[in-house]
N, C-alpha and C. Protein backbone atom coordinates (compact mmCIF):
# COMPACT_ATOMS: atom_id res chain seq x y z
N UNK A 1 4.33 12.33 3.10
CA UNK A 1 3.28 11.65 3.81
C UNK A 1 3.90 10.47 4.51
N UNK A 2 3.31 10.50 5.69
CA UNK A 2 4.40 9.04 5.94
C UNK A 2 2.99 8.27 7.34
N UNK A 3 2.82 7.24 7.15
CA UNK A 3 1.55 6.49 7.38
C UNK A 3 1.98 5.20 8.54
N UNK A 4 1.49 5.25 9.49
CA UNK A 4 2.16 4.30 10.39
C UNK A 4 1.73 2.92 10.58
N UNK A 5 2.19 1.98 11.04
CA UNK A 5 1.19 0.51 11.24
C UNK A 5 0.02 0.79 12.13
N UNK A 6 -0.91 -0.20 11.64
CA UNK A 6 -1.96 0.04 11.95
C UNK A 6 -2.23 -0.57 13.73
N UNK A 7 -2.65 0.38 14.33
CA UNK A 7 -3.03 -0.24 15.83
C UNK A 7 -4.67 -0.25 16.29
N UNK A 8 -4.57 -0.51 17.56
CA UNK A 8 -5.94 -0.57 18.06
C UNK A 8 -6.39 1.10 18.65
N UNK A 9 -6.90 1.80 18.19
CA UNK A 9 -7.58 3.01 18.92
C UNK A 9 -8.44 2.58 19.95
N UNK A 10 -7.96 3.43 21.06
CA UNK A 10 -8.62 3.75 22.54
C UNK A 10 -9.73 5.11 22.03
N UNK A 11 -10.68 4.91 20.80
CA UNK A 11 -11.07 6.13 20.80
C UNK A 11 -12.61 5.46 20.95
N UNK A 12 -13.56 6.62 21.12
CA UNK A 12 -15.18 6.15 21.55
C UNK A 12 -15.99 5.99 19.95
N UNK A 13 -16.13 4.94 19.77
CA UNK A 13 -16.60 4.64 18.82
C UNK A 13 -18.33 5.08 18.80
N UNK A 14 -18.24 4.95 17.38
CA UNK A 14 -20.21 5.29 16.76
C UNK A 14 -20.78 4.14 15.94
N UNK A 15 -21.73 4.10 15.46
CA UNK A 15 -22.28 2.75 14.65
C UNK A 15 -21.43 3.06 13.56
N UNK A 16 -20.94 3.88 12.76
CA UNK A 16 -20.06 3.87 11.61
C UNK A 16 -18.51 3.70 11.79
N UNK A 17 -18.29 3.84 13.15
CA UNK A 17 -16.94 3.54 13.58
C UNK A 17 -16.58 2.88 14.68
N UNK A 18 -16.58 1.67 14.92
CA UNK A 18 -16.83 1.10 15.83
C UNK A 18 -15.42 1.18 16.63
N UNK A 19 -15.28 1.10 18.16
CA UNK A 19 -13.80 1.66 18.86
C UNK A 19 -13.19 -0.14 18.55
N UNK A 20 -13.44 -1.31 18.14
CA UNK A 20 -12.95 -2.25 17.88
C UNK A 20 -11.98 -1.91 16.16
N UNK A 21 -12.35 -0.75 15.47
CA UNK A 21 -11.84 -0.55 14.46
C UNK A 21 -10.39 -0.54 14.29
N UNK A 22 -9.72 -0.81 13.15
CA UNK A 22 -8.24 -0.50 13.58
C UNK A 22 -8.05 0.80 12.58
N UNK A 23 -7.36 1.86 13.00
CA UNK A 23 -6.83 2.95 12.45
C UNK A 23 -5.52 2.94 12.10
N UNK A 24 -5.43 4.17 11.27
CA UNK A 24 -4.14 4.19 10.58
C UNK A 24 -3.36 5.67 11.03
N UNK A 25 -2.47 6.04 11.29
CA UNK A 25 -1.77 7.01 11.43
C UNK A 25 -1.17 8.27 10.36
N UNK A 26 -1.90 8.78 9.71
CA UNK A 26 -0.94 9.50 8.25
C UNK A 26 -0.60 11.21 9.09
N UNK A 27 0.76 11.45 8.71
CA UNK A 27 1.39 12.48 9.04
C UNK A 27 1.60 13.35 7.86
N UNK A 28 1.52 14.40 7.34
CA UNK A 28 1.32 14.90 6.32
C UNK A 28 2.56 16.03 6.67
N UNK A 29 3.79 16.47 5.98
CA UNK A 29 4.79 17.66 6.26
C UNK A 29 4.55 18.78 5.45
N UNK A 30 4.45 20.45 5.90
CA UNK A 30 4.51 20.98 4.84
C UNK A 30 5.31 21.93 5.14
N UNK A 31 6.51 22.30 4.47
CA UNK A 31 7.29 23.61 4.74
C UNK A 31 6.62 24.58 4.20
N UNK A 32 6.58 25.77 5.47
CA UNK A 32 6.13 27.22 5.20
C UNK A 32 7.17 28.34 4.73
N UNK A 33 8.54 27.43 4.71
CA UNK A 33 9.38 28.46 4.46
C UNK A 33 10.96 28.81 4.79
N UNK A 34 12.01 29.02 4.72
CA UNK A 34 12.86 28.99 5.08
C UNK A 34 13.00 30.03 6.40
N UNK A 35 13.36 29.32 7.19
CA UNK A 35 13.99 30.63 8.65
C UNK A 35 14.70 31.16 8.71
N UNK A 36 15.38 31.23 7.14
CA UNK A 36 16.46 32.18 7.62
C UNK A 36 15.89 33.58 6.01
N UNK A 37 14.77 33.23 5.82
CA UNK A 37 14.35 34.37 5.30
C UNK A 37 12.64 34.39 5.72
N UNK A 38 12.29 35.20 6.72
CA UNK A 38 11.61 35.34 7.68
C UNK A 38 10.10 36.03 6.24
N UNK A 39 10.78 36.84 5.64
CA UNK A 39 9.75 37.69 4.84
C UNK A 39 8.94 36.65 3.67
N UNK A 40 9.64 35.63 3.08
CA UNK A 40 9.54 34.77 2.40
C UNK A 40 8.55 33.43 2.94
N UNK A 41 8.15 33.55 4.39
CA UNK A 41 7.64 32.08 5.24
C UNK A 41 5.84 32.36 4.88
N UNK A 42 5.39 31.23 4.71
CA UNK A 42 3.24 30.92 4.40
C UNK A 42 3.22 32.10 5.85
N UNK A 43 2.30 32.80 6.00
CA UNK A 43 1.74 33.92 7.15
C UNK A 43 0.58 32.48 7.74
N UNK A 44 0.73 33.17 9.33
CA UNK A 44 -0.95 32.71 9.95
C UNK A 44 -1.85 32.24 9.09
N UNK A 45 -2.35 33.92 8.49
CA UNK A 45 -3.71 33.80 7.81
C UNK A 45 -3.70 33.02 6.55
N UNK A 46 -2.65 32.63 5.94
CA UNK A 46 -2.70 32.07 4.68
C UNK A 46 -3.12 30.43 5.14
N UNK A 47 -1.81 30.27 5.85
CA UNK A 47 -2.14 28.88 7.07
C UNK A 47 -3.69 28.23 7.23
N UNK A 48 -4.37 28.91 7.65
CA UNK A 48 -5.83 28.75 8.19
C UNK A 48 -6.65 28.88 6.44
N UNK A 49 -6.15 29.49 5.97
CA UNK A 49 -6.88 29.29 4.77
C UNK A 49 -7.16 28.09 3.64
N UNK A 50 -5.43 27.91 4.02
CA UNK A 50 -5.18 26.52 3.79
C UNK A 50 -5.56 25.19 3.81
N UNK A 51 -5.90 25.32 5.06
CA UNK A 51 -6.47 24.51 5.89
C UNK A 51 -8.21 24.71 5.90
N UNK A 52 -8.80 25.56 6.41
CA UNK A 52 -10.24 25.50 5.73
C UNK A 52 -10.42 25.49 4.31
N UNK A 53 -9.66 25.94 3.22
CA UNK A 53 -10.34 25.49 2.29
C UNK A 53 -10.12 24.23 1.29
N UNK A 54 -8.65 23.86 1.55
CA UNK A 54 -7.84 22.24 0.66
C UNK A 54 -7.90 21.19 2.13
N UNK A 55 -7.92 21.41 3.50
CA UNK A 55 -7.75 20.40 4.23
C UNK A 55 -8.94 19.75 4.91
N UNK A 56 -9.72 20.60 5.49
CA UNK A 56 -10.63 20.59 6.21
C UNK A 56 -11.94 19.64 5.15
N UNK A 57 -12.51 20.58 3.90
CA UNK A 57 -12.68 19.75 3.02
C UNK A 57 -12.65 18.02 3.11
N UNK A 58 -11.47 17.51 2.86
CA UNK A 58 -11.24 16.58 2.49
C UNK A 58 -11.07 15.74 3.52
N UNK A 59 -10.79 16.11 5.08
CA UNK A 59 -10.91 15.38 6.29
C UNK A 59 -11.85 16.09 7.40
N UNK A 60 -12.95 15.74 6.75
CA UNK A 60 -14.29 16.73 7.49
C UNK A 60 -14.51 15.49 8.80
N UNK A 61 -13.80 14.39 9.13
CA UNK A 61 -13.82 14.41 10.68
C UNK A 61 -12.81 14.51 11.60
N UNK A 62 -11.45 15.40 10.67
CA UNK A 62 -10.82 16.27 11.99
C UNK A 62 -9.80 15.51 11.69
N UNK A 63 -8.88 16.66 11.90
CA UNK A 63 -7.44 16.00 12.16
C UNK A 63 -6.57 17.16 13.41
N UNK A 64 -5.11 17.03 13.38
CA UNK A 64 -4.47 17.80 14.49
C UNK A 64 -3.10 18.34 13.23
N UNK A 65 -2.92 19.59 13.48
CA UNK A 65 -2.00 20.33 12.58
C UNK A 65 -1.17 21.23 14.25
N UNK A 66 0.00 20.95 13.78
CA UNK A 66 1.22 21.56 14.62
C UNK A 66 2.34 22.24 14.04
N UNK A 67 3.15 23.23 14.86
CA UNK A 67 4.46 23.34 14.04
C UNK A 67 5.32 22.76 14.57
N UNK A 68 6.52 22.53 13.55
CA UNK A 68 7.76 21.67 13.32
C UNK A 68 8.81 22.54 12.90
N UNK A 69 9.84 22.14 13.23
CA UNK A 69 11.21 22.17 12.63
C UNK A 69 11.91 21.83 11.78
N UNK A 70 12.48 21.50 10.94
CA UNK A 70 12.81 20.78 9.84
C UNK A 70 14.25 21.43 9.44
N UNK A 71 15.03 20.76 9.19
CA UNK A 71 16.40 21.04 8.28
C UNK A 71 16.86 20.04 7.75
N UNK A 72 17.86 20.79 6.26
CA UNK A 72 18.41 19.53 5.53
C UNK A 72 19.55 19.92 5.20
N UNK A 73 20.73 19.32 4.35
CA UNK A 73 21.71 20.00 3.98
C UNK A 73 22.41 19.36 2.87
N UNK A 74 22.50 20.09 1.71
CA UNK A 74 22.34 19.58 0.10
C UNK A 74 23.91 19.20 0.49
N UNK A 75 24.30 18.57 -0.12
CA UNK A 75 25.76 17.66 -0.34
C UNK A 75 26.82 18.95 -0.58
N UNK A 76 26.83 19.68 -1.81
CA UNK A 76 27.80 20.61 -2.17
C UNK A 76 27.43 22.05 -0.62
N UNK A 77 27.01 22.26 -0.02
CA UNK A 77 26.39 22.98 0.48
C UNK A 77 27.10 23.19 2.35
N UNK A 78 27.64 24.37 2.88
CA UNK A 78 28.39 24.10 4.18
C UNK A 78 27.74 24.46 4.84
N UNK A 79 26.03 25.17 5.07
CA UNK A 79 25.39 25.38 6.16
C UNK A 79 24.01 24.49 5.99
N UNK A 80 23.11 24.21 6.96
CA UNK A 80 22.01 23.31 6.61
C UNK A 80 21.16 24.48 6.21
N UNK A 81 19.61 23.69 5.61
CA UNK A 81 18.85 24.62 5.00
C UNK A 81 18.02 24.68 6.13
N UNK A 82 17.27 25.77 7.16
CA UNK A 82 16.67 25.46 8.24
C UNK A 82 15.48 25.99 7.82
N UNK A 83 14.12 25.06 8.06
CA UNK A 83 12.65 25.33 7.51
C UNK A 83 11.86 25.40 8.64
N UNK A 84 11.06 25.86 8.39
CA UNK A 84 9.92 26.20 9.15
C UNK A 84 8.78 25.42 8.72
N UNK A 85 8.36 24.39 9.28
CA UNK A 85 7.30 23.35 8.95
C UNK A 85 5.90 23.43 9.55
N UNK A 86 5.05 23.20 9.42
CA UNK A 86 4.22 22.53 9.33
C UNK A 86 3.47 20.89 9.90
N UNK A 87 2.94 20.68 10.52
CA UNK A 87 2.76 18.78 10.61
C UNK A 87 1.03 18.81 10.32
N UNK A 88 0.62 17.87 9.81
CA UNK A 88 -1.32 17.64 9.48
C UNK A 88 -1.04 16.11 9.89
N UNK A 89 -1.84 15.60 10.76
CA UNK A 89 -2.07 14.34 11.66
C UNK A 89 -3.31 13.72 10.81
N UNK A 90 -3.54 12.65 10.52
CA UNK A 90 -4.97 12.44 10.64
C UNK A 90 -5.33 11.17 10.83
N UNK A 91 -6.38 10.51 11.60
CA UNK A 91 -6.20 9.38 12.06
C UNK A 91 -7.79 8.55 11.13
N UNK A 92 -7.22 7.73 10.78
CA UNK A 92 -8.74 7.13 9.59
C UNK A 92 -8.18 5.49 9.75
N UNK A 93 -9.52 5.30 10.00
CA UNK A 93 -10.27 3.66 9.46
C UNK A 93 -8.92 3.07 8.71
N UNK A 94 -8.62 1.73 8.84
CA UNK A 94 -7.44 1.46 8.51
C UNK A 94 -8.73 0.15 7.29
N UNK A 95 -8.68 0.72 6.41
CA UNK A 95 -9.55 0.01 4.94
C UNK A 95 -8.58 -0.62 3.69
N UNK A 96 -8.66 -1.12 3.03
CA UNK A 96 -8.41 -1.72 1.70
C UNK A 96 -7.84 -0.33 1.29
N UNK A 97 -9.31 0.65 1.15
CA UNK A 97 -8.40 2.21 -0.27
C UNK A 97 -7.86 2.93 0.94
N UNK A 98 -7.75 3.13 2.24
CA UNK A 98 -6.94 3.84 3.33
C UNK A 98 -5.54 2.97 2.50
N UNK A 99 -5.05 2.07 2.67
CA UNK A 99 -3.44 1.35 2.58
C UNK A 99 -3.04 1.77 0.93
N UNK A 100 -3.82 1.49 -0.19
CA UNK A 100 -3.44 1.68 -1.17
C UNK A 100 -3.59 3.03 -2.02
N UNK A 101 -4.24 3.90 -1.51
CA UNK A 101 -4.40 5.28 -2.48
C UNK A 101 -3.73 6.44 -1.50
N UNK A 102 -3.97 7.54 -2.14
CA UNK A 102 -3.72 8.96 -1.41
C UNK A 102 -5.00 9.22 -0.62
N UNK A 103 -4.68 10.02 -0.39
CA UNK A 103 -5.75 10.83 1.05
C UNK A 103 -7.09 11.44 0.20
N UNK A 104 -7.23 11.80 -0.92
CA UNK A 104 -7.86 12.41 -1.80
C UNK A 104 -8.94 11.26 -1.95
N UNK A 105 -8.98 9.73 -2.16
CA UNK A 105 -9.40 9.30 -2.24
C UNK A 105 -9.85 8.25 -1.36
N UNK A 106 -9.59 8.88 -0.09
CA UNK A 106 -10.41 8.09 1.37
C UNK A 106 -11.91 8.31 1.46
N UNK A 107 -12.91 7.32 1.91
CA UNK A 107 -14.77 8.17 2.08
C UNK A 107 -14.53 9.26 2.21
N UNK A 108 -15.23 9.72 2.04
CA UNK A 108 -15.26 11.44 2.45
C UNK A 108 -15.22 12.53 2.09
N UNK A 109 -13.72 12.08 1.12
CA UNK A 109 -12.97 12.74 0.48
C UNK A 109 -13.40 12.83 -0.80
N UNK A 110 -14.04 12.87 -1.42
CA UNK A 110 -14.40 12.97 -2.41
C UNK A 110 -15.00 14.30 -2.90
């Protein structure tokens, strides 16, 4: 998870969210799998399942999910490990429990 400083959103605010609000940035990574074993990678449909039933849930006003690239390469190890990722965006109210808890426990989320 990795959560950015908080800025000013250019977004159209509502009486519960006013566009003077400041938001927070959280990027969420998830590897689907290694690329170099194609049979072994999360499918589409699992993807979307994923996502409507553990993500969607818990950020019922929307976020942005993309794919990524990802590689690493363990110390003893002479080729990198190349992954097939995942990214979950989500942009929330920059609050007191937004800075100090997990995502599980933002409004909403419950």
């Amino acid at each position: 998870m990795h959560t950015t400083n908080p800025s000013s959103a250019t977004l159209q605010g509502d009486s519960r969210r006013p566009v003077q609000a400041q938001w927070l940035r959280t990027e969420l990574y998830f590897s689907t799998g290694s690329l170099d074993d194609p049979q072994h990678q999360v499918n589409a449909a699992r993807w979307r399942e994923f996502l409507d039933k553990e993500v969607t849930p818990r950020f019922p006003d929307g976020f942005t999910a993309f794919d990524a690239y990802g590689q690493w390469r363990d110390k003893d190890a002479d080729q990198p490990e190349r992954l097939s990722t995942k990214v979950i965006v989500i942009l929330h109210e920059n609050t007191a429990i937004a800075q100090t808890s997990k995502p599980s426990a933002w409004p909403g989320n419950g």
